[in-house]
N, C-alpha and C. Protein backbone atom coordinates (compact mmCIF):
# COMPACT_ATOMS: atom_id res chain seq x y z
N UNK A 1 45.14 53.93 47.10
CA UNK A 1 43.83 53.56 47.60
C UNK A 1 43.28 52.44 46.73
N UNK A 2 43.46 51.25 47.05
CA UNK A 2 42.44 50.23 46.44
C UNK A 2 41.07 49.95 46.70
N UNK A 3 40.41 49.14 46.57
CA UNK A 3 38.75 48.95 46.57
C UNK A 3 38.22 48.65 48.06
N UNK A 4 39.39 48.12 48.84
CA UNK A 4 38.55 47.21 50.20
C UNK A 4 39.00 48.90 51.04
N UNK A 5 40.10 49.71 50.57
CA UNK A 5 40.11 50.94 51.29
C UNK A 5 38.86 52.04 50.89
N UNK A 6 38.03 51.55 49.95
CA UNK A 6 37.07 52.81 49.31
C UNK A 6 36.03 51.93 50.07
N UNK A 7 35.70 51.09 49.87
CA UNK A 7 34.65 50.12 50.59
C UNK A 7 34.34 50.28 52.31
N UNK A 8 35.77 50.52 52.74
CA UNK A 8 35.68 50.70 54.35
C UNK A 8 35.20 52.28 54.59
N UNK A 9 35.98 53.04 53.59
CA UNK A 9 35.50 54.57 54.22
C UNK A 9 34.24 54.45 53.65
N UNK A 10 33.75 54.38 52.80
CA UNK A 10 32.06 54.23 52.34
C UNK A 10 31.31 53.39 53.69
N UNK A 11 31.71 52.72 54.21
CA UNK A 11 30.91 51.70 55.22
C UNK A 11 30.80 52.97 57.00
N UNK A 12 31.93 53.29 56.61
CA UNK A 12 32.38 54.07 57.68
C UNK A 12 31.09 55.54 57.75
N UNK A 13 31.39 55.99 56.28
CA UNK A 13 30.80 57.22 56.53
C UNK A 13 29.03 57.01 56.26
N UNK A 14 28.50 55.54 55.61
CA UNK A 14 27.53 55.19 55.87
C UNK A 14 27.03 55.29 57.60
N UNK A 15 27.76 54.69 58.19
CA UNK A 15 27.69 54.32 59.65
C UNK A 15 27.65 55.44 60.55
N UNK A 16 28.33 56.67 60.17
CA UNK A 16 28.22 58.01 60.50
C UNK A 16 26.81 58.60 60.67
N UNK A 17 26.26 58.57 59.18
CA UNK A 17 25.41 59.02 59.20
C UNK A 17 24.09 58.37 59.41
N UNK A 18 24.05 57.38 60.04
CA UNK A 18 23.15 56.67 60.70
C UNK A 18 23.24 57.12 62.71
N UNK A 19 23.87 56.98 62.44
CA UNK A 19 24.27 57.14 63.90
C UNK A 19 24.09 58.49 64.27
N UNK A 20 24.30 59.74 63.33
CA UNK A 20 24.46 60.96 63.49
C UNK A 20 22.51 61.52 63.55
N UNK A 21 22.09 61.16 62.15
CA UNK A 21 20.88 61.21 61.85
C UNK A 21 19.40 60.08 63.17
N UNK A 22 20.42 59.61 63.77
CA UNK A 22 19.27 58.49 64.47
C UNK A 22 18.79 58.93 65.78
N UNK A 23 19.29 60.17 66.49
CA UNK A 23 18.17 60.65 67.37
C UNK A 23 17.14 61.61 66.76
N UNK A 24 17.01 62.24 65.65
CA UNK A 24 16.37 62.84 65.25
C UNK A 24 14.77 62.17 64.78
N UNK A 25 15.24 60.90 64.31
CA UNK A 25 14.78 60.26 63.37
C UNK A 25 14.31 59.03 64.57
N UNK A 26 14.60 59.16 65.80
CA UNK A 26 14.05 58.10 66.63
C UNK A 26 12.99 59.19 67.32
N UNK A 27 13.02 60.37 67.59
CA UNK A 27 12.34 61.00 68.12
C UNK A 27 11.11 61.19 67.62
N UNK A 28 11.77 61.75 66.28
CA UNK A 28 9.94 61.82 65.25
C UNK A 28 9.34 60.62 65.34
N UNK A 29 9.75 59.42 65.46
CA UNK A 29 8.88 58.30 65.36
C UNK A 29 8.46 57.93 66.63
N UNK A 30 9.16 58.34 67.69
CA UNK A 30 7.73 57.85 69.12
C UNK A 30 6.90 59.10 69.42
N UNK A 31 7.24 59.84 68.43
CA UNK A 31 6.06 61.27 68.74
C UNK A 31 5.16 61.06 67.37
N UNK A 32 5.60 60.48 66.71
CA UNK A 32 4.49 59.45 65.36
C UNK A 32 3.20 58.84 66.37
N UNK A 33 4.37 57.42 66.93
CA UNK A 33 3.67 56.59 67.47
C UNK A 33 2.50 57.19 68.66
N UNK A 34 2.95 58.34 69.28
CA UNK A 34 2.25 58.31 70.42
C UNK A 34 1.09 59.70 69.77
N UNK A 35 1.07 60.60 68.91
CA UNK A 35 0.29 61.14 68.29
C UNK A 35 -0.88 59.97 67.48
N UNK A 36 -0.18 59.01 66.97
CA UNK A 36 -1.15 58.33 66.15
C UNK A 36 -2.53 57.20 67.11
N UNK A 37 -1.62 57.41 68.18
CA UNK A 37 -2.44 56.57 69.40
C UNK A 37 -3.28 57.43 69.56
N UNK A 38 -2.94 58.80 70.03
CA UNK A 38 -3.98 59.32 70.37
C UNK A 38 -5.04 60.02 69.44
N UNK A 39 -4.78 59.83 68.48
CA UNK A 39 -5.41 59.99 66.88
C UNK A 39 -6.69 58.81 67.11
N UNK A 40 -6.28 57.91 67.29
CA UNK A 40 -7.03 56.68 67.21
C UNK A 40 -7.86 56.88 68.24
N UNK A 41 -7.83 57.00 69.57
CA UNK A 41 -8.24 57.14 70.49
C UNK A 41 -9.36 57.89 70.65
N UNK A 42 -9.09 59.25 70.29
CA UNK A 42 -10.48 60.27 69.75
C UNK A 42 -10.57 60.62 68.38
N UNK A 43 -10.30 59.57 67.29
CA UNK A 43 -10.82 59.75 66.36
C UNK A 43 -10.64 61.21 65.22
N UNK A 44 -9.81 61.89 65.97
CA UNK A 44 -10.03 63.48 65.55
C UNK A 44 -8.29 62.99 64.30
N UNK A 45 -8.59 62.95 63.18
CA UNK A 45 -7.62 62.97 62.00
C UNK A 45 -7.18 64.01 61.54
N UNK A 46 -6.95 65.05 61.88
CA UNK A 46 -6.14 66.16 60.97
C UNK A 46 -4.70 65.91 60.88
N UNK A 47 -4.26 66.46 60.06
CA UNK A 47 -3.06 66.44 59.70
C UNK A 47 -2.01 67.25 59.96
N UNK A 48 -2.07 67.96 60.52
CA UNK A 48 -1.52 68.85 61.19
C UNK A 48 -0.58 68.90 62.67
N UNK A 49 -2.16 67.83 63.54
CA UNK A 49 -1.76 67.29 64.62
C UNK A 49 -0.62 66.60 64.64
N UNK A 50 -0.25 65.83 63.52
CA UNK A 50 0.87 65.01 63.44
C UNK A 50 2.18 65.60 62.75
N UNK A 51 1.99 66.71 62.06
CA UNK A 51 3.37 66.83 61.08
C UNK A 51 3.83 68.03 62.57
N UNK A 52 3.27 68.85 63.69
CA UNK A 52 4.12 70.09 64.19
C UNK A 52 4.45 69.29 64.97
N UNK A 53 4.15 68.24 65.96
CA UNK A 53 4.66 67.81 67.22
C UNK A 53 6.01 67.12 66.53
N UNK A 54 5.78 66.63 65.25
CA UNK A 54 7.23 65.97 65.23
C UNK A 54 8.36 66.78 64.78
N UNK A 55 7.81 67.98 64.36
CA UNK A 55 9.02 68.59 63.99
C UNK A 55 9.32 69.59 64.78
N UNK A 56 8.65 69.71 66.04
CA UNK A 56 9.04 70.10 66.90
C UNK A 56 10.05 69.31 68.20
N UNK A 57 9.90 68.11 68.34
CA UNK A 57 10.47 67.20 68.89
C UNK A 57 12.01 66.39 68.05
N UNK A 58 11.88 66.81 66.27
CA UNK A 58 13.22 66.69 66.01
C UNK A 58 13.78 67.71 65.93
N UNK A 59 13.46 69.13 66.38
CA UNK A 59 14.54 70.55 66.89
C UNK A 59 14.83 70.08 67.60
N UNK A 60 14.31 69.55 69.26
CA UNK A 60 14.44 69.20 69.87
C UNK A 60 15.79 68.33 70.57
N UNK A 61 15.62 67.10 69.55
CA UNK A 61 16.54 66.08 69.44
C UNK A 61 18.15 66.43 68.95
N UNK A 62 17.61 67.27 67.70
CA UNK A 62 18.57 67.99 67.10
C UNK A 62 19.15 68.87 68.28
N UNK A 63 18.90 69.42 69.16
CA UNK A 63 19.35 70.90 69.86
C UNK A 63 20.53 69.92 70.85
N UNK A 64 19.48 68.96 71.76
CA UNK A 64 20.00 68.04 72.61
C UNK A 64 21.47 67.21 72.41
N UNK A 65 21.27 66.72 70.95
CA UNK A 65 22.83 66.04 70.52
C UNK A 65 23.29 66.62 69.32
N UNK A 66 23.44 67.84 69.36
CA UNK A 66 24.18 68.61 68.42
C UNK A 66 25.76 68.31 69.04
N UNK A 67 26.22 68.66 70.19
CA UNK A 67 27.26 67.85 70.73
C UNK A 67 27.72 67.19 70.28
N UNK A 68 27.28 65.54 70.29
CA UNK A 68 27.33 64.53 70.29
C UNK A 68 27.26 64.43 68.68
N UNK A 69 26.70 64.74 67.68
CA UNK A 69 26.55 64.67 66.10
C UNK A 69 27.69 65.24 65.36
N UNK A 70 28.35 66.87 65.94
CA UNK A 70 29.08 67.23 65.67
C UNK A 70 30.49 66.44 66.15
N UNK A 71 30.68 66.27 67.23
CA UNK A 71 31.91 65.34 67.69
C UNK A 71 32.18 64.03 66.37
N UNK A 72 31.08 63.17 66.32
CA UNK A 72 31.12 61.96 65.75
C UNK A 72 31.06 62.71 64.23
N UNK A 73 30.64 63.58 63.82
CA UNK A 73 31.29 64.09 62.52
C UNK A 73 32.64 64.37 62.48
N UNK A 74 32.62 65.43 63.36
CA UNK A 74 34.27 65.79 63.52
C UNK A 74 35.36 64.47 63.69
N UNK A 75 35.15 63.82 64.39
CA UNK A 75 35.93 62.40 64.32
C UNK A 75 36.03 61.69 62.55
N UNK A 76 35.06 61.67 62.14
CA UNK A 76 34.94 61.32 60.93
C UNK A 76 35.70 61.65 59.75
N UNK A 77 35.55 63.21 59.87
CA UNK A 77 36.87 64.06 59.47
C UNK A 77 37.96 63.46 59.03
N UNK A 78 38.25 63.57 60.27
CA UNK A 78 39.71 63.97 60.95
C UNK A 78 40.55 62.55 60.86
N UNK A 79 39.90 61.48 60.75
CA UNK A 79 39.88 60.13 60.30
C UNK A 79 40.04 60.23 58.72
N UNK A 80 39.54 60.92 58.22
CA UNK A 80 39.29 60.90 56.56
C UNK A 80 40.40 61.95 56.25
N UNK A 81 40.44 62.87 56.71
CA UNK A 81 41.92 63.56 56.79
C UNK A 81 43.32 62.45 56.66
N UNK A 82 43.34 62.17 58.00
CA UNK A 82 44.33 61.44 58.25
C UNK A 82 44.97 60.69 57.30
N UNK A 83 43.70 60.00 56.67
CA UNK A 83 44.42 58.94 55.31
C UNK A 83 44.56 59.30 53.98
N UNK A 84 44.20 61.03 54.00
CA UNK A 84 44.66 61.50 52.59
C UNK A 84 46.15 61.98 53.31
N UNK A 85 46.53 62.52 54.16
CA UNK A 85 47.60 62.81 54.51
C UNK A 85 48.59 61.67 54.19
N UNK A 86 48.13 60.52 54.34
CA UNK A 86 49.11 59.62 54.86
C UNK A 86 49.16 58.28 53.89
N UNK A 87 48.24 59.01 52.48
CA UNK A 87 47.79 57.80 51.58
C UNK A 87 47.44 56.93 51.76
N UNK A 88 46.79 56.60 52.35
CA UNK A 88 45.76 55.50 53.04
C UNK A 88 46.80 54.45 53.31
């Protein structure tokens, strides 16, 4: 294993977890955006209003592409497997 092979799986498993983590993390933020609108709208600021809707909407997200998160992990794996098997 040399450096441009540690560099790619680092880029790789960076890229994973962007991709894995990004419906969760897209969800809380248009239930940000659309709580904070309506924050503005009637004025009413608690804090509360804003922290349950989003963490209810990233179970949510989470429940929806658990599928899809686990697969693209599992691929990840099994990829990272592969090249200890096979010494990169």
């Amino acid at each position: 294993m040399n450096e441009a092979d540690t560099i790619e799986l680092l880029q790789r498993a960076i890229m994973t977890v962007l991709i894995v983590a990004g419906p969760a993390v897209m969800s809380a933020m248009l239930v940000g955006i659309v709580v904070a609108l309506i924050q503005a709208l009637t004025q009413v600021q608690e804090m509360t209003l804003t922290f349950v809707p989003k963490i209810i909407a990233m179970f949510g997200a989470i429940a929806l592409s658990a599928p899809y998160m686990g697969g693209k992990i599992y691929a990840f794996t099994e990829e990272v497997y592969a090249k200890i098997v096979t010494g990169f």
